[in-house]
PDB file of N, CA and C in Angstrom:
ATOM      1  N   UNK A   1       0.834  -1.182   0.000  1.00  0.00           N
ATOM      2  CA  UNK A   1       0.000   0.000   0.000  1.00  0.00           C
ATOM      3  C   UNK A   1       0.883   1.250   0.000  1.00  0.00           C
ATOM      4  N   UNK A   2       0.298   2.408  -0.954  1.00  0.00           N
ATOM      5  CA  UNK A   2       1.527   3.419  -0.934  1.00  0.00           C
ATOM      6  C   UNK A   2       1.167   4.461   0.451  1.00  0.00           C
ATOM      7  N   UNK A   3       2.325   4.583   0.739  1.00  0.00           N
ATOM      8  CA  UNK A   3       2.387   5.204   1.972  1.00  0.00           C
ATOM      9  C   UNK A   3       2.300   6.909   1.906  1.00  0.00           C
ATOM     10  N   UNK A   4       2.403   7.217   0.780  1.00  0.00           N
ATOM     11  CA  UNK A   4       2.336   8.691   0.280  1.00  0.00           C
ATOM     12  C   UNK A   4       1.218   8.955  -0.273  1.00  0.00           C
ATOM     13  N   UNK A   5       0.647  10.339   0.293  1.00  0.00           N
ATOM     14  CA  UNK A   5      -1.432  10.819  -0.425  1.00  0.00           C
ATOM     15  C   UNK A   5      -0.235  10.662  -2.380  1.00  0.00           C
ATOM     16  N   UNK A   6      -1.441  10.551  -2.271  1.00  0.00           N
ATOM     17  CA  UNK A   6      -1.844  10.968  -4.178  1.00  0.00           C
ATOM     18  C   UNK A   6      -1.538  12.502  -4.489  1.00  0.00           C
ATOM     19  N   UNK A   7      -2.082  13.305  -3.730  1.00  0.00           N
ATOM     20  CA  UNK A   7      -1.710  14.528  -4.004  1.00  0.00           C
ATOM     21  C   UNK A   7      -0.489  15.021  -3.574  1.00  0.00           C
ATOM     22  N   UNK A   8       0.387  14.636  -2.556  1.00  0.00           N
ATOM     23  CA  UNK A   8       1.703  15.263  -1.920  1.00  0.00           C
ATOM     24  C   UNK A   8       2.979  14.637  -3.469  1.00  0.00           C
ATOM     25  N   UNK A   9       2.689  13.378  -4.272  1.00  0.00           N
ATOM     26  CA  UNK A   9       3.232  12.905  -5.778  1.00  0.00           C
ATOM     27  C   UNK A   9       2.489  13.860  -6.653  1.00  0.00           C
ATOM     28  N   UNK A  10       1.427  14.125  -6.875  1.00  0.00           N
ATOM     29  CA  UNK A  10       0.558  15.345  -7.600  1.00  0.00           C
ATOM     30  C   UNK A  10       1.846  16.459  -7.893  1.00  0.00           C
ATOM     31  N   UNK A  11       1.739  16.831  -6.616  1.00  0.00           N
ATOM     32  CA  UNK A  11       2.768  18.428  -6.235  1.00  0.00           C
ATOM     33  C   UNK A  11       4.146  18.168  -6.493  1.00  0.00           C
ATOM     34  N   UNK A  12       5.045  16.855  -6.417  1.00  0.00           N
ATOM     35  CA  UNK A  12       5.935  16.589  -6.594  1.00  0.00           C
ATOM     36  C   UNK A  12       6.493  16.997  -8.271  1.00  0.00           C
ATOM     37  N   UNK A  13       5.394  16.099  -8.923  1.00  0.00           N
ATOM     38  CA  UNK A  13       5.177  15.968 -10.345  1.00  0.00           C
ATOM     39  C   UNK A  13       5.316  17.438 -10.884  1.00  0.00           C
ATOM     40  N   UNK A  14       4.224  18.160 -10.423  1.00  0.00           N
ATOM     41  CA  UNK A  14       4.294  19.536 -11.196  1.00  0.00           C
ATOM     42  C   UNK A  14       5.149  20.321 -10.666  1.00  0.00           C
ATOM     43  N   UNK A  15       5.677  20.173  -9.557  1.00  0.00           N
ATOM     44  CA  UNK A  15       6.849  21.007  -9.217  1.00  0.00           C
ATOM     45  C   UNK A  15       8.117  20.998  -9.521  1.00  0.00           C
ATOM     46  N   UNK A  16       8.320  19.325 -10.504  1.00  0.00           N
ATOM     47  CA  UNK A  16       9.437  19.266 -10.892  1.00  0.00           C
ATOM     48  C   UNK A  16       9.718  19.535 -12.436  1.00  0.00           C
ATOM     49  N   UNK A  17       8.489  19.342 -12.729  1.00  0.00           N
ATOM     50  CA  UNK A  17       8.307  19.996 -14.469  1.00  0.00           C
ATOM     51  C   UNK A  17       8.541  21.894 -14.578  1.00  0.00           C
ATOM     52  N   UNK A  18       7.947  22.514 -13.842  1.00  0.00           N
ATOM     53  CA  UNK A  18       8.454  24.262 -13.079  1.00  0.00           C
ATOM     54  C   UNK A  18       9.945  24.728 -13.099  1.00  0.00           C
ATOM     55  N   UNK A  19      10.944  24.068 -12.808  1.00  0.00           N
ATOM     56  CA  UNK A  19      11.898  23.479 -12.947  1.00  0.00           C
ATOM     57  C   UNK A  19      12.604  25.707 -12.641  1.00  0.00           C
ATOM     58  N   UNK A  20      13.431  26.306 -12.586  1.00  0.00           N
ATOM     59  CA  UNK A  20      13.776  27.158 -11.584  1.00  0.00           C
ATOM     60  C   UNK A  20      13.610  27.397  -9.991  1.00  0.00           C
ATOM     61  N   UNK A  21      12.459  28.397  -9.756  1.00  0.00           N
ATOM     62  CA  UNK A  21      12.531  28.714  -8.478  1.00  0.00           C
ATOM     63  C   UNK A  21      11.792  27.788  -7.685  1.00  0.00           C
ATOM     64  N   UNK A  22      10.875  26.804  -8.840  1.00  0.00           N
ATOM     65  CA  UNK A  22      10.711  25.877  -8.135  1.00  0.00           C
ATOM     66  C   UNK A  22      11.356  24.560  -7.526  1.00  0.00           C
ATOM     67  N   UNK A  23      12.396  24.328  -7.972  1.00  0.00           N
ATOM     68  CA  UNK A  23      13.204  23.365  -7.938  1.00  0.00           C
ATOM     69  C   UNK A  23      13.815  23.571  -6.379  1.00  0.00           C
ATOM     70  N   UNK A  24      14.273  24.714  -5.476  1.00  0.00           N
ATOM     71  CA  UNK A  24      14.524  25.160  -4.243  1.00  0.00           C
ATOM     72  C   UNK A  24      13.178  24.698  -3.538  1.00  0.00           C
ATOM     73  N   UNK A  25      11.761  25.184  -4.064  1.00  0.00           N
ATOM     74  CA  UNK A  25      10.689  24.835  -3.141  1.00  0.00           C
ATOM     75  C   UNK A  25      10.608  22.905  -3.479  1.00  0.00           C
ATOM     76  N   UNK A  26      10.992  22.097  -3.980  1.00  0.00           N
ATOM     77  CA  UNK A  26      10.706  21.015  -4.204  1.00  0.00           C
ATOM     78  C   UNK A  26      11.916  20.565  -3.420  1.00  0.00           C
ATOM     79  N   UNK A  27      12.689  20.694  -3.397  1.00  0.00           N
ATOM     80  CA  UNK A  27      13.764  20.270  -2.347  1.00  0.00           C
ATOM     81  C   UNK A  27      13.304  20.134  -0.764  1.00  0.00           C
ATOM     82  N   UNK A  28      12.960  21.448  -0.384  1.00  0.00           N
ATOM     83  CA  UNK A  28      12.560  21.403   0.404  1.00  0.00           C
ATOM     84  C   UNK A  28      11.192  20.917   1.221  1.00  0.00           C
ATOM     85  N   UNK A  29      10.545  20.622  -0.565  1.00  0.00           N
ATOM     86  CA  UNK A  29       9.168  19.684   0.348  1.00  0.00           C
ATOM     87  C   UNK A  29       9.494  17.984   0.330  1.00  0.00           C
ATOM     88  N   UNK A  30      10.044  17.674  -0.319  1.00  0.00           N
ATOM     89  CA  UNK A  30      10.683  16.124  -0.059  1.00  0.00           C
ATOM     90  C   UNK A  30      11.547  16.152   0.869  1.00  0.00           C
ATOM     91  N   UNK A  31      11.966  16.790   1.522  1.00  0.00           N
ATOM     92  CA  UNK A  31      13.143  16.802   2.822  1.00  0.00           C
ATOM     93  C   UNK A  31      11.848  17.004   3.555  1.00  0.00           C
ATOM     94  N   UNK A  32      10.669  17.314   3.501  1.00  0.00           N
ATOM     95  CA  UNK A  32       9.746  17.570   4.608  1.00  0.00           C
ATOM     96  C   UNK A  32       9.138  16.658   4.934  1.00  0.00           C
ATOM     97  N   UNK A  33       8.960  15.270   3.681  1.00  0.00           N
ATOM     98  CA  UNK A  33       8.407  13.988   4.136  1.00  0.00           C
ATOM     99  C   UNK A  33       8.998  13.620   4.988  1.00  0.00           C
ATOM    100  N   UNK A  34       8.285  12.533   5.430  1.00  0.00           N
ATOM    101  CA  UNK A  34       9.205  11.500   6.773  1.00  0.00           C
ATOM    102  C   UNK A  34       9.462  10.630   5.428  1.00  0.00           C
ATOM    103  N   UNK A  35      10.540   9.836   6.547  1.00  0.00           N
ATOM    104  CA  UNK A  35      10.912   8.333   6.405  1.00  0.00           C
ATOM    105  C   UNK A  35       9.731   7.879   5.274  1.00  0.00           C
ATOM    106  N   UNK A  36       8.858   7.438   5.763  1.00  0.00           N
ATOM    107  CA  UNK A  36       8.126   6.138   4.876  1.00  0.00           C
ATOM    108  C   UNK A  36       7.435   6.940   4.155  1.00  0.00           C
ATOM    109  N   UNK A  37       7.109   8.111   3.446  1.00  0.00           N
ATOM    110  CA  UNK A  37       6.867   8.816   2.459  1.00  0.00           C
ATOM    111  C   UNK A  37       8.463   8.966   1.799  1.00  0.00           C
ATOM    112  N   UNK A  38       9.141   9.512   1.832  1.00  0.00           N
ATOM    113  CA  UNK A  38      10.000   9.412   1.146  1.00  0.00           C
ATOM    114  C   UNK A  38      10.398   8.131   0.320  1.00  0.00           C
ATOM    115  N   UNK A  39      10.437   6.980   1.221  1.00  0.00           N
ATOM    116  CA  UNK A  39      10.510   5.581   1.237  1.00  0.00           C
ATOM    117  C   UNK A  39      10.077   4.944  -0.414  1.00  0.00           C
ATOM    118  N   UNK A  40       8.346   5.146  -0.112  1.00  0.00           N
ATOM    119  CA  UNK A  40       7.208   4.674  -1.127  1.00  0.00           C
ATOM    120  C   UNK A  40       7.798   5.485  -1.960  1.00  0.00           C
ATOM    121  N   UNK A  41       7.925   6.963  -1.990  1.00  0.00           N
ATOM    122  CA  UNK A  41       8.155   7.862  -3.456  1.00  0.00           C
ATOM    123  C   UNK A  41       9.225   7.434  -4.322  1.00  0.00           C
ATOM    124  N   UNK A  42      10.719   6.934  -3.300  1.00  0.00           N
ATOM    125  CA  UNK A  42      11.612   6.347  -4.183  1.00  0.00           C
ATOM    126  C   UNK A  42      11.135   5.165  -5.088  1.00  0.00           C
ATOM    127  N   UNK A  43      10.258   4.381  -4.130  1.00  0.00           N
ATOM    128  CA  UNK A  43       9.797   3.232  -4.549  1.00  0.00           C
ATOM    129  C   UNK A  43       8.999   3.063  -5.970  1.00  0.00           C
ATOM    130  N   UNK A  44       8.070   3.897  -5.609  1.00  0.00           N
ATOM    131  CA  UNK A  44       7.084   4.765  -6.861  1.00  0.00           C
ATOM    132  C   UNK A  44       7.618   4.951  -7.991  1.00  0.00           C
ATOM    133  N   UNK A  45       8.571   5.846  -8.077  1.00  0.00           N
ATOM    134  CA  UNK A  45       9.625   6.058  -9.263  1.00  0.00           C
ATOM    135  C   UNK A  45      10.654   5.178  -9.669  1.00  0.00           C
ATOM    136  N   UNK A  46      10.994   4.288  -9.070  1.00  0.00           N
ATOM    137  CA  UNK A  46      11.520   2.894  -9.471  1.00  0.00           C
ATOM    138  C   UNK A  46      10.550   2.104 -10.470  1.00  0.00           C
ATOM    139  N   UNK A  47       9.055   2.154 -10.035  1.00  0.00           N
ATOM    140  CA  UNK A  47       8.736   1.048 -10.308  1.00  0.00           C
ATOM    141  C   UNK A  47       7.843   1.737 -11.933  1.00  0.00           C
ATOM    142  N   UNK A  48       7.831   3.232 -11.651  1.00  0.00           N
ATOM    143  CA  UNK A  48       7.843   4.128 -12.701  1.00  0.00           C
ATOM    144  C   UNK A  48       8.707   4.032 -14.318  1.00  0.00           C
ATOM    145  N   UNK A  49      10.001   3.643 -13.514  1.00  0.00           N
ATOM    146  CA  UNK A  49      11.192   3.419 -14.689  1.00  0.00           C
ATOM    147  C   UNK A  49      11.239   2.266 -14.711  1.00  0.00           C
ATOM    148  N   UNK A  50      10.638   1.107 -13.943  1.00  0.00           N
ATOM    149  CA  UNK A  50      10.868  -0.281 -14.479  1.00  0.00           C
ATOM    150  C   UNK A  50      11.849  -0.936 -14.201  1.00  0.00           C
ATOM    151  N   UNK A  51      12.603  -0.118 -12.937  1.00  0.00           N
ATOM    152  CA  UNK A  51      13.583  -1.355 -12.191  1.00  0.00           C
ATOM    153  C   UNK A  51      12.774  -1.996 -11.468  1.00  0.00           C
ATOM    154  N   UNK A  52      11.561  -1.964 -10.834  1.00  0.00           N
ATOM    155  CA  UNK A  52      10.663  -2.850 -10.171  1.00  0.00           C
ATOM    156  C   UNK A  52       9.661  -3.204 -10.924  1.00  0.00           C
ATOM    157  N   UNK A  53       8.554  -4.167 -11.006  1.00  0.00           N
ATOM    158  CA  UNK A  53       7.148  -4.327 -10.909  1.00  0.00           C
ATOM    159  C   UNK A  53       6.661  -4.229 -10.294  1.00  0.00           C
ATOM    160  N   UNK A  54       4.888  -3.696 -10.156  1.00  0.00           N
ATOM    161  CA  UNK A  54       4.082  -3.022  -9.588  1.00  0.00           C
ATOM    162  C   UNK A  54       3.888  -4.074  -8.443  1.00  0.00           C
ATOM    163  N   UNK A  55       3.767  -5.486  -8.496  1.00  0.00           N
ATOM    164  CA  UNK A  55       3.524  -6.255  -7.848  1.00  0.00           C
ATOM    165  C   UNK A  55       4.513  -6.518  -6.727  1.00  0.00           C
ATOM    166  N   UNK A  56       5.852  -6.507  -7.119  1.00  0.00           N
ATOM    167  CA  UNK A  56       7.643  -6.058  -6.643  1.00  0.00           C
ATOM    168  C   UNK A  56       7.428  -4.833  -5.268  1.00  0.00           C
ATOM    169  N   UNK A  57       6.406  -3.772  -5.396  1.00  0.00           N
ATOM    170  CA  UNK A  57       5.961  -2.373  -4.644  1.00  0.00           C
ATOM    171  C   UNK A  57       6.942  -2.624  -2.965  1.00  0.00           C
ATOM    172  N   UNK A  58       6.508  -3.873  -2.740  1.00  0.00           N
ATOM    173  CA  UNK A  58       7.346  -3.594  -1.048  1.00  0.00           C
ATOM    174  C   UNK A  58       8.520  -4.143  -1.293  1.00  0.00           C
ATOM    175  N   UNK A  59       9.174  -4.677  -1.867  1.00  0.00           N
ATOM    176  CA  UNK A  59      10.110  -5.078  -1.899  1.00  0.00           C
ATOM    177  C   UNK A  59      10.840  -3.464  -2.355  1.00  0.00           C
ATOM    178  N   UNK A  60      10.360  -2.942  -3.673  1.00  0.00           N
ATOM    179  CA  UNK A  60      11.280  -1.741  -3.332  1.00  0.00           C
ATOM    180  C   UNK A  60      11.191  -0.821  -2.579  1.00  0.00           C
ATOM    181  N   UNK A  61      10.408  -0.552  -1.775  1.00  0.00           N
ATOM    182  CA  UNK A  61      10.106   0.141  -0.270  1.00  0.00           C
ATOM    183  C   UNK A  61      11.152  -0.434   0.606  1.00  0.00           C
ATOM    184  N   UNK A  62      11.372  -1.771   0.422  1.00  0.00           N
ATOM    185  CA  UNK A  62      12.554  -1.847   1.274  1.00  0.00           C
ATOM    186  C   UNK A  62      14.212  -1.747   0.691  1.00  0.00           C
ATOM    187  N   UNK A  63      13.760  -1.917  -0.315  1.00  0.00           N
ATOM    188  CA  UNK A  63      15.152  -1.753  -0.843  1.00  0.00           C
ATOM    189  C   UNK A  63      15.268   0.131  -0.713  1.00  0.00           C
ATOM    190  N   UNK A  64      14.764   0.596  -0.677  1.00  0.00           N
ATOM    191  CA  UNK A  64      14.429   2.062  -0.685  1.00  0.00           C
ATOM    192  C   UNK A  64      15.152   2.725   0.531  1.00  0.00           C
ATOM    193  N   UNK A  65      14.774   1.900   1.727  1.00  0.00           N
ATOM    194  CA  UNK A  65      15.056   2.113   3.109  1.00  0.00           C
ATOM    195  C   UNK A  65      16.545   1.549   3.097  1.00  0.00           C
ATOM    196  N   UNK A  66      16.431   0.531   2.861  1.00  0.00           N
ATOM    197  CA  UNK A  66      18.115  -0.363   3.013  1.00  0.00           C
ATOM    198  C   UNK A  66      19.120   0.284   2.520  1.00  0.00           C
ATOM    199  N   UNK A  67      18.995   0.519   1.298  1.00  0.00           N
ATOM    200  CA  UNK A  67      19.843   1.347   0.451  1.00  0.00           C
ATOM    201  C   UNK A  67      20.093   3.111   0.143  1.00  0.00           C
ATOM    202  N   UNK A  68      19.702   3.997   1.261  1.00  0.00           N
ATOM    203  CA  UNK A  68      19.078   5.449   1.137  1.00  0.00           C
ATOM    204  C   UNK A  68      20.881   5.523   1.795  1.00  0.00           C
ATOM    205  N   UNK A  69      21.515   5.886   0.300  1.00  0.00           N
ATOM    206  CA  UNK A  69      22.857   6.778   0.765  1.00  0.00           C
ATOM    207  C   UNK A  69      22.843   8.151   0.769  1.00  0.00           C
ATOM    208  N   UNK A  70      22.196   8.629  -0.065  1.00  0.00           N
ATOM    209  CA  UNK A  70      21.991  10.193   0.028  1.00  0.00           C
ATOM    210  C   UNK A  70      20.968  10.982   0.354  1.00  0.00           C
ATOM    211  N   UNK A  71      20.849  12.186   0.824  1.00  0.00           N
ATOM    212  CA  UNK A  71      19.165  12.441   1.111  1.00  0.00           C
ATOM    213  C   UNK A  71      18.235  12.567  -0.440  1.00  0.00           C
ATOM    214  N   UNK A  72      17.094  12.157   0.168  1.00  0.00           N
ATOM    215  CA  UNK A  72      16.488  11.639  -1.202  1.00  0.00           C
ATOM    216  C   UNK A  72      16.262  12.534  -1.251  1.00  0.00           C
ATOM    217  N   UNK A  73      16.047  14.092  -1.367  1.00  0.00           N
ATOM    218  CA  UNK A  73      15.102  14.858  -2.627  1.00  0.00           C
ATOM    219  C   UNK A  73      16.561  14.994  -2.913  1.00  0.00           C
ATOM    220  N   UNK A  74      17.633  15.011  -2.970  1.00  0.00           N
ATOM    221  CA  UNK A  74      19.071  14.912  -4.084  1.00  0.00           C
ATOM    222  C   UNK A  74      18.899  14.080  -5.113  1.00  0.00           C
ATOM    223  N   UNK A  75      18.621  12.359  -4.350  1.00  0.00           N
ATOM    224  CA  UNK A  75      18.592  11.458  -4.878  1.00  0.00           C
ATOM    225  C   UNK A  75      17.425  11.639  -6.806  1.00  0.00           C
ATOM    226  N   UNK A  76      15.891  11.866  -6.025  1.00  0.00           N
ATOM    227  CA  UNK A  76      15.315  12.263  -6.495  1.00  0.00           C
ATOM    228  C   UNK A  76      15.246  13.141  -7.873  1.00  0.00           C
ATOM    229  N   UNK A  77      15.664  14.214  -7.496  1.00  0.00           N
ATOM    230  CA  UNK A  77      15.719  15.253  -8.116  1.00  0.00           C
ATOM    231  C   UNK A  77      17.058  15.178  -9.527  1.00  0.00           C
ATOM    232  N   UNK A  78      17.673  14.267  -9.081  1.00  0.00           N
ATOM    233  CA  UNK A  78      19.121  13.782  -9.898  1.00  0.00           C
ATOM    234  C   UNK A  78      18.415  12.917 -11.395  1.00  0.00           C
ATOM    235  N   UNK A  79      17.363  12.229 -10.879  1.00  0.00           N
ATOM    236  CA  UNK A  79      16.788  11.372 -12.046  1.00  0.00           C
ATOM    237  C   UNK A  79      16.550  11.911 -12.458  1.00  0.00           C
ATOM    238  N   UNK A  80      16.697  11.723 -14.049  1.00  0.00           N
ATOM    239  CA  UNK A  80      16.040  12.112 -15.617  1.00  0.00           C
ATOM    240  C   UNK A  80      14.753  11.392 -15.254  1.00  0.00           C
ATOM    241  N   UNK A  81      13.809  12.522 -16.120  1.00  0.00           N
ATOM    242  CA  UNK A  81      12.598  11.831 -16.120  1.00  0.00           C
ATOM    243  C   UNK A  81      11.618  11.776 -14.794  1.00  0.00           C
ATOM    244  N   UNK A  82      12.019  12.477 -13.855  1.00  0.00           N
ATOM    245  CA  UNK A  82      11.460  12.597 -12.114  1.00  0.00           C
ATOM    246  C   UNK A  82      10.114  12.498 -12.287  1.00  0.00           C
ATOM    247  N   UNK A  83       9.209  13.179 -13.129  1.00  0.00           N
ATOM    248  CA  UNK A  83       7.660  13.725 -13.042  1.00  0.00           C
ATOM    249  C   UNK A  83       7.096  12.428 -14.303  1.00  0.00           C
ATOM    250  N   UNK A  84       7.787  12.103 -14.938  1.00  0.00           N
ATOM    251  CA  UNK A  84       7.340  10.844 -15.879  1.00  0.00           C
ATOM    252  C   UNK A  84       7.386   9.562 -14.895  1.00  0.00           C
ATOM    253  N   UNK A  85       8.744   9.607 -14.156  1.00  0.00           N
ATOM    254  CA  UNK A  85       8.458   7.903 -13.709  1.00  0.00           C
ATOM    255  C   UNK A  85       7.596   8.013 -12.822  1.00  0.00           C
ATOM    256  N   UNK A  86       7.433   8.894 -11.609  1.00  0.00           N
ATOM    257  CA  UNK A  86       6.379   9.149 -10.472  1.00  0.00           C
ATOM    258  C   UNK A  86       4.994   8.837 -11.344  1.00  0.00           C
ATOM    259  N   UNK A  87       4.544   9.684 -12.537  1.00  0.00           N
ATOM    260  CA  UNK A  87       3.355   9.517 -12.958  1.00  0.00           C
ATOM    261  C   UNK A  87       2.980   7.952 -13.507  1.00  0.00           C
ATOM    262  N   UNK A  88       3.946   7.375 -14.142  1.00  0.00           N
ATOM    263  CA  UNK A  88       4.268   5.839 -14.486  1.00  0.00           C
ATOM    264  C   UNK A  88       3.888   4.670 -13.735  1.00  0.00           C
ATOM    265  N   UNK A  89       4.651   5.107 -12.437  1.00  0.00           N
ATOM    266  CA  UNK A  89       4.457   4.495 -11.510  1.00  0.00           C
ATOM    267  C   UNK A  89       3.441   4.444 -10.868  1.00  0.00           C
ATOM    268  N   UNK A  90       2.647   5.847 -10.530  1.00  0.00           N
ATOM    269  CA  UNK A  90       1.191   5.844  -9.847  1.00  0.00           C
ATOM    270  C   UNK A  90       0.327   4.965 -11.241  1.00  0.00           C
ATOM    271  N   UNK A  91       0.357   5.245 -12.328  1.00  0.00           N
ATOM    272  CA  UNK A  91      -0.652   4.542 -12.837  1.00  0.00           C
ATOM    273  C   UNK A  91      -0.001   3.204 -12.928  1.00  0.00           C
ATOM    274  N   UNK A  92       1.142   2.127 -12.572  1.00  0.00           N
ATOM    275  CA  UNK A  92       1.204   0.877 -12.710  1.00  0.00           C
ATOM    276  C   UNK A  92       0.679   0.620 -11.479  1.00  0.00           C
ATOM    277  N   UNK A  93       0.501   1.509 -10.608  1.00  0.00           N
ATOM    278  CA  UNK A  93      -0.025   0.928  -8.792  1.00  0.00           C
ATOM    279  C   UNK A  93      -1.431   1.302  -8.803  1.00  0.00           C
ATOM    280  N   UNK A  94      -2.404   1.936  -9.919  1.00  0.00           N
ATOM    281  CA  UNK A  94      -3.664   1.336 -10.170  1.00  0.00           C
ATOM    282  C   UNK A  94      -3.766   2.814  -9.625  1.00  0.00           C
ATOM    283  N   UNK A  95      -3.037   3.448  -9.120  1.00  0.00           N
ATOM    284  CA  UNK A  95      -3.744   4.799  -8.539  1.00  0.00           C
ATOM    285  C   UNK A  95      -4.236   5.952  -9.749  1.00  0.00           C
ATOM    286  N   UNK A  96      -5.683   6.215  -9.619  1.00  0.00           N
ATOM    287  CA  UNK A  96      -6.372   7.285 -10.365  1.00  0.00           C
ATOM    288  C   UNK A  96      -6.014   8.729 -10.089  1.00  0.00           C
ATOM    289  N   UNK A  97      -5.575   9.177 -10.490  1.00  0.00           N
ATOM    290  CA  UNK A  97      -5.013  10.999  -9.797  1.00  0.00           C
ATOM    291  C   UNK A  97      -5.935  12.188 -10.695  1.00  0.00           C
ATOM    292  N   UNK A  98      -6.361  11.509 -11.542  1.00  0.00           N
ATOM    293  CA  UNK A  98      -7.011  12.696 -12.347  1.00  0.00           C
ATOM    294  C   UNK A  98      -7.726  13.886 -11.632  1.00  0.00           C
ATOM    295  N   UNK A  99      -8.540  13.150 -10.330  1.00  0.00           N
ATOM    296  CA  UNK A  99      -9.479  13.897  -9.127  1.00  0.00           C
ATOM    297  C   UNK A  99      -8.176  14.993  -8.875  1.00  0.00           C
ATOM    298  N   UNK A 100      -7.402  14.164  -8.559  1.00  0.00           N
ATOM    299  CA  UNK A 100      -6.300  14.905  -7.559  1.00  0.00           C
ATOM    300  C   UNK A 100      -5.702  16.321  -8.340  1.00  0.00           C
ATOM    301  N   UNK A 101      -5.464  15.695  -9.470  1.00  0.00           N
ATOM    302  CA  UNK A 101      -4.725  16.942 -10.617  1.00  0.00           C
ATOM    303  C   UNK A 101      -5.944  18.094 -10.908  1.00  0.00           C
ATOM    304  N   UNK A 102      -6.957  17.482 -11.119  1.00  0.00           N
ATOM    305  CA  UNK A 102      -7.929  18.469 -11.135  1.00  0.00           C
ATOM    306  C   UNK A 102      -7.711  19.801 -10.115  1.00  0.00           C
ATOM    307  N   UNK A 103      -8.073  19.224  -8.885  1.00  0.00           N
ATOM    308  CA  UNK A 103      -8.074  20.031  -7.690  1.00  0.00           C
ATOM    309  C   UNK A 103      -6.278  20.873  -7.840  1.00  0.00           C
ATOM    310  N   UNK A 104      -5.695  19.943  -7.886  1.00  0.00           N
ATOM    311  CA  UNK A 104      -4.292  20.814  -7.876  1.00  0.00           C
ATOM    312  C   UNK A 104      -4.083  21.925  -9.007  1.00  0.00           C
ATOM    313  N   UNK A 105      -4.323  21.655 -10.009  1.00  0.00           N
ATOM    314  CA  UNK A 105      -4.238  22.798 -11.100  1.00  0.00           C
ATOM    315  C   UNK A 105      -5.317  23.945 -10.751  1.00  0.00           C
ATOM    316  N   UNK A 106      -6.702  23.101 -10.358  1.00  0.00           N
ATOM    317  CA  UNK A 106      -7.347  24.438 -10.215  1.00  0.00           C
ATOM    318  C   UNK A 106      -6.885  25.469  -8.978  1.00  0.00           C
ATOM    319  N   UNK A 107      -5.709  25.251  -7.942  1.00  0.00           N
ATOM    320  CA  UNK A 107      -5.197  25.911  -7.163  1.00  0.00           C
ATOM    321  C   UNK A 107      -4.030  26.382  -7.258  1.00  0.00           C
ATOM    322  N   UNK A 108      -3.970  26.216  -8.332  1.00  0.00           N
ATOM    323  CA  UNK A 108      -2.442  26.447  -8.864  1.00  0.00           C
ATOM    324  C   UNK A 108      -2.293  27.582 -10.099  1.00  0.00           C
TER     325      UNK A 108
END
């Protein structure tokens, strides 16, 4: 089960496509997750780019945890492709966001 709302990956997504002054505010909101949000998001975007399968989900949650050498919004933010694999990934984990994007753009 993903341990991160739908919308806190929503904000991730469009904040990393913004890409200047937003890139300082996106740093600082992935350093604001805990542990097991951060965790799932690495996980998410793994399974986004297809080093995992959707079915694979806890296994890279733990590999996520086991293996966290750097702080992840570095980690994160370093991948090509950040706002593609996150979105990839929510739709291989069955999650619907359209609700979510709705609401976010219209506040945005």
């Amino acid at each position: 089960m993903l341990e991160i709302s739908p919308a806190k990956v929503v904000h991730i997504i469009y904040q990393s496509r913004e890409g200047g002054m937003a890139e300082r505010e996106l740093h600082a909101f992935i350093r604001g997750l805990n542990e097991d949000e951060q965790a799932h998001l690495v996980a998410l975007a793994w399974v986004g780019r297809g080093v995992y399968e959707a079915e694979d989900f806890e296994e890279a949650v733990a590999t996520a945890f086991a293996e966290r050498s750097a702080p992840t919004d570095e980690y994160l933010m370093g991948m090509p492709h950040l706002a593609e694999n996150l979105e990839a990934g929510l739709d291989a984990m069955g999650v619907d966001v359209s609700a979510v994007e709705d609401d976010f753009l219209r506040d945005h």
